[in-house]
Every structure is written in C-alpha cells, then in structure tokens.
C-alpha atoms as a PDB file:
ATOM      1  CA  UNK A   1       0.000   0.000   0.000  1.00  0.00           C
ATOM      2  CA  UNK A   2       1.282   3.481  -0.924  1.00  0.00           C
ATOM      3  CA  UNK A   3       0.441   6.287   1.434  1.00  0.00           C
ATOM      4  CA  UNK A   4       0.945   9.807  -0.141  1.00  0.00           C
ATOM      5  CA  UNK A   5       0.968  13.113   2.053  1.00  0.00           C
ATOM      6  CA  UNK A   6       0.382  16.366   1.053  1.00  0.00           C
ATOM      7  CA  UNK A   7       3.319  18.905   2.582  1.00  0.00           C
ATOM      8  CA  UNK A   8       1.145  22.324   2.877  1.00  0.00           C
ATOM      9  CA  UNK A   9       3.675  25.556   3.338  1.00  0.00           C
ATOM     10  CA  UNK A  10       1.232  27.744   5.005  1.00  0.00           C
ATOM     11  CA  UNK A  11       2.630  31.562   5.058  1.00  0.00           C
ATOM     12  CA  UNK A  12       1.355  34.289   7.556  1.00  0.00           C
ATOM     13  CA  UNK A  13      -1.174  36.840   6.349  1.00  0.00           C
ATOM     14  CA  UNK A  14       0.119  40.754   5.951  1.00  0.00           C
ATOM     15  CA  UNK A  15      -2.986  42.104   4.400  1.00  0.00           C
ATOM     16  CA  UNK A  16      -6.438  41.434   3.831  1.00  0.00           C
ATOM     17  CA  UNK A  17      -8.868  43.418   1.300  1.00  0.00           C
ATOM     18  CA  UNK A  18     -12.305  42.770   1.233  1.00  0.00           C
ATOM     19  CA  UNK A  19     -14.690  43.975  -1.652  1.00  0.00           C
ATOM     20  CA  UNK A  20     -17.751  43.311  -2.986  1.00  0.00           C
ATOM     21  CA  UNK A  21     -17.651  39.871  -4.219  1.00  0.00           C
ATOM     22  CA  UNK A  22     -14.187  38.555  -2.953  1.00  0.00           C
ATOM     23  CA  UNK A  23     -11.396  38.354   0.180  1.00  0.00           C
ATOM     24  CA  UNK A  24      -7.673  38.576  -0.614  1.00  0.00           C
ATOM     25  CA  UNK A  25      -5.345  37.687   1.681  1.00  0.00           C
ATOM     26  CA  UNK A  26      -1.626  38.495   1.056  1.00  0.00           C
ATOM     27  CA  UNK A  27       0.718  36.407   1.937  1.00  0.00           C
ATOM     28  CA  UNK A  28       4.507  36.856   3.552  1.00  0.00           C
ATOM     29  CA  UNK A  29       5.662  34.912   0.797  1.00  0.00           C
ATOM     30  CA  UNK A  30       4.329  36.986  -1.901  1.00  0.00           C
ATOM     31  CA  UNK A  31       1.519  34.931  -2.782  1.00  0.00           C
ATOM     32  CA  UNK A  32      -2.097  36.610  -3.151  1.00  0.00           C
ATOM     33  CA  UNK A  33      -5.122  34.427  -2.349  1.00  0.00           C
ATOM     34  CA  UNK A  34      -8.703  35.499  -3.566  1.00  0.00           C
ATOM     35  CA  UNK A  35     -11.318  33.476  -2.689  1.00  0.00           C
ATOM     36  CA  UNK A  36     -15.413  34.158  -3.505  1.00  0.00           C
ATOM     37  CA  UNK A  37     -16.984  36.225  -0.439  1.00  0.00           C
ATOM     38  CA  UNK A  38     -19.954  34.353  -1.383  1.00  0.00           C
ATOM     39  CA  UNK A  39     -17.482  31.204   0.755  1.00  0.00           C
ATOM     40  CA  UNK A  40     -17.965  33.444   4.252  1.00  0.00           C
ATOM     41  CA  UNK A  41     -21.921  34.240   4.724  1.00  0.00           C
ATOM     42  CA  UNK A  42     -21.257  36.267   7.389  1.00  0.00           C
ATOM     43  CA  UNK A  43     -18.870  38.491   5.753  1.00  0.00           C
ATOM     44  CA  UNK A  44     -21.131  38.722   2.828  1.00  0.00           C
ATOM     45  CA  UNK A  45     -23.955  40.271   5.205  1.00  0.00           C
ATOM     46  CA  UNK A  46     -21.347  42.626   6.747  1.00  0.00           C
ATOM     47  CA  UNK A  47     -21.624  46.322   6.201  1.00  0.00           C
ATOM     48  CA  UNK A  48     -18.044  48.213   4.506  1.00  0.00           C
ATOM     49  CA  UNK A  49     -17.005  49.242   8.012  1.00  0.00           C
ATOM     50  CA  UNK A  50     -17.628  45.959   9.651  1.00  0.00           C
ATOM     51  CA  UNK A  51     -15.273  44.388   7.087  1.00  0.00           C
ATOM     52  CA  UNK A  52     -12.546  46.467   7.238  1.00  0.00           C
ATOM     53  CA  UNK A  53     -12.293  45.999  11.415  1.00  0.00           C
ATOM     54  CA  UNK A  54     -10.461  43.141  10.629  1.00  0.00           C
ATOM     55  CA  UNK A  55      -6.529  41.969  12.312  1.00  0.00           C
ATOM     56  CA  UNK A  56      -4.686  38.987  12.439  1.00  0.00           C
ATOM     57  CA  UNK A  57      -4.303  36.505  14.440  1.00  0.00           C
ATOM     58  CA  UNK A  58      -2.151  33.697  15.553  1.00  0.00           C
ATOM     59  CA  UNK A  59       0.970  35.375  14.329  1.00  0.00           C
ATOM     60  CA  UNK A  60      -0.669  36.234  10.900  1.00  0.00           C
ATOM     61  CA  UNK A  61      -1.959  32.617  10.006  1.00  0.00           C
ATOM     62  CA  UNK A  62      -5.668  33.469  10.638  1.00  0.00           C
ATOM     63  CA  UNK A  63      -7.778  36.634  10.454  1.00  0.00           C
ATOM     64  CA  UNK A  64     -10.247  37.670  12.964  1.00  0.00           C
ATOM     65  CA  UNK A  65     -13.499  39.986  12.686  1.00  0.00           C
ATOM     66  CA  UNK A  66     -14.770  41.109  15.948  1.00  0.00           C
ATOM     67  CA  UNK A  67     -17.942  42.598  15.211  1.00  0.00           C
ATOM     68  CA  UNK A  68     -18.591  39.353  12.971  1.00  0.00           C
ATOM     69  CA  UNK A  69     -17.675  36.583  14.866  1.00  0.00           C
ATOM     70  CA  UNK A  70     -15.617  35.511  11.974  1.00  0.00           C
ATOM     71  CA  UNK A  71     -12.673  33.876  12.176  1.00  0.00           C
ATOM     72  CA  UNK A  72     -11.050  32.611   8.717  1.00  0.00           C
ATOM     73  CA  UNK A  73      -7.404  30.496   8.763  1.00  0.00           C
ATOM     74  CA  UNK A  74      -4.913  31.385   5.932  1.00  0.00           C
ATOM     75  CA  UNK A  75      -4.650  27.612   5.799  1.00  0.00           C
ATOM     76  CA  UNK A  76      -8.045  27.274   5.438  1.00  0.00           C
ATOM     77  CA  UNK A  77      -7.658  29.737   2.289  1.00  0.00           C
ATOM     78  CA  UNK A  78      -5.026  27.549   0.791  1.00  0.00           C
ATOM     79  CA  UNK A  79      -6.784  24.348   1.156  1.00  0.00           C
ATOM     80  CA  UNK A  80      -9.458  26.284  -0.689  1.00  0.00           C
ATOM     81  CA  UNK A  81     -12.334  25.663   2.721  1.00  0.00           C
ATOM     82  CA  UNK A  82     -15.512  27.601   2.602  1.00  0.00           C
ATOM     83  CA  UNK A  83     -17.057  28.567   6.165  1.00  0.00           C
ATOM     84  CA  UNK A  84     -17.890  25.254   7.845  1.00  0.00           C
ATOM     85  CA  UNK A  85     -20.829  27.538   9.645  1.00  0.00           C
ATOM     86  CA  UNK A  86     -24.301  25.425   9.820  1.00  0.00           C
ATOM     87  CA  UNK A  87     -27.240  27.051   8.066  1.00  0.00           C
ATOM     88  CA  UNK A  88     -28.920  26.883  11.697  1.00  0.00           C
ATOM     89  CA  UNK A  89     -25.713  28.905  13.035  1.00  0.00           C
ATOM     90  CA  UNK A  90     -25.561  31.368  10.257  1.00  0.00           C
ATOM     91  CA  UNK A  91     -29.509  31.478  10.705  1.00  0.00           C
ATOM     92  CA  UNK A  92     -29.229  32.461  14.422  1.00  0.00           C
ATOM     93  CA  UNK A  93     -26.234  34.486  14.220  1.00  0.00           C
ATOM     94  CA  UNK A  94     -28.507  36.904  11.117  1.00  0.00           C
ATOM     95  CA  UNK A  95     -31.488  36.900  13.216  1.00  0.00           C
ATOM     96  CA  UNK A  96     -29.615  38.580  16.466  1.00  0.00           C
ATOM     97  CA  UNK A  97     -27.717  41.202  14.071  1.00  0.00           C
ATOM     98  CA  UNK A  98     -31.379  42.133  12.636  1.00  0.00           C
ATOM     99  CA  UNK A  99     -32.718  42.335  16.500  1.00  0.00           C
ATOM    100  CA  UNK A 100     -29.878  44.618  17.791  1.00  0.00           C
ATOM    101  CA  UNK A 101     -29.809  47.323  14.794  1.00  0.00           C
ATOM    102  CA  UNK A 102     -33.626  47.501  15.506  1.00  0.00           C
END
C-alpha cells in the first residue's frame, strides 16, 4: 500500500482586502489568495465598516473579525475551505444582528 501526504507551506497573512464579491489575503511569501466572499456568509452580510475591522491573528496565520464573529485560517484559504458555519448557526447568528440594529 502506498500512502501519499500532502506537505502544505502555510505563510502568515500581511494584508487582507475585502470587496464586494471577494477576500484577498496576502501572503509573507508573496503569494495573493482570492477566494469568492460568497465562501464566508457572514462576511457577505457585513456592512463596509464591519469588514474592514479586521486583524490577524495567531501570528498572521488566521484573520479575525470582531464585530462578525468571523474567524477565517490562511490555511483554510489555501486548502481552498468555505465557512464550515451550519445554516442553523448562520440562521441564528442573522437573526440577532437584525434584533440589535432595531
């Protein structure tokens, strides 16, 4: 039986832009990863400010949103991983962020 494994280099975020229909993440290595917003509900039903009050975390290998509850893993990114968020979760979390701007 042959076993093969998959080495991933994972490099720490520097910057992350965020516009209407996708997230870019640069990397330290010089890499740019852009990946469809549509991937991130949460982001996608974020207003402008809320997305840019981003900052890194983990020494740059994941990026955090605050005001979101969004947390996204440049490794993640690179393995090319949608949010893993339930429809019941995402459901809930919209419901609450409808309730408190009222």
């Amino acid at each position: 039986m042959v076993t093969s494994t998959i080495e991933l280099n994972v490099s720490a975020a520097e910057q992350v832009t965020v516009t209407l229909d996708a997230l870019i993440v640069d990397l330290s290595d010089g890499r740019s990863i852009t990946v469809p917003l549509a991937w991130y509900p949460r982001l996608m039903n974020a207003t402008a400010s809320e997305l840019q009050n981003w900052r890194l975390i983990g020494k740059g290998y994941g990026i955090h949103w605050e005001e979101l509850d969004e947390d996204i893993s440049v490794e993640g990114l690179l393995l090319g991983k949608p949010s893993g968020e339930s429809q019941t979760s995402f459901k809930r979390w919209l419901s609450g962020r409808v309730s408190a701007s009222v």
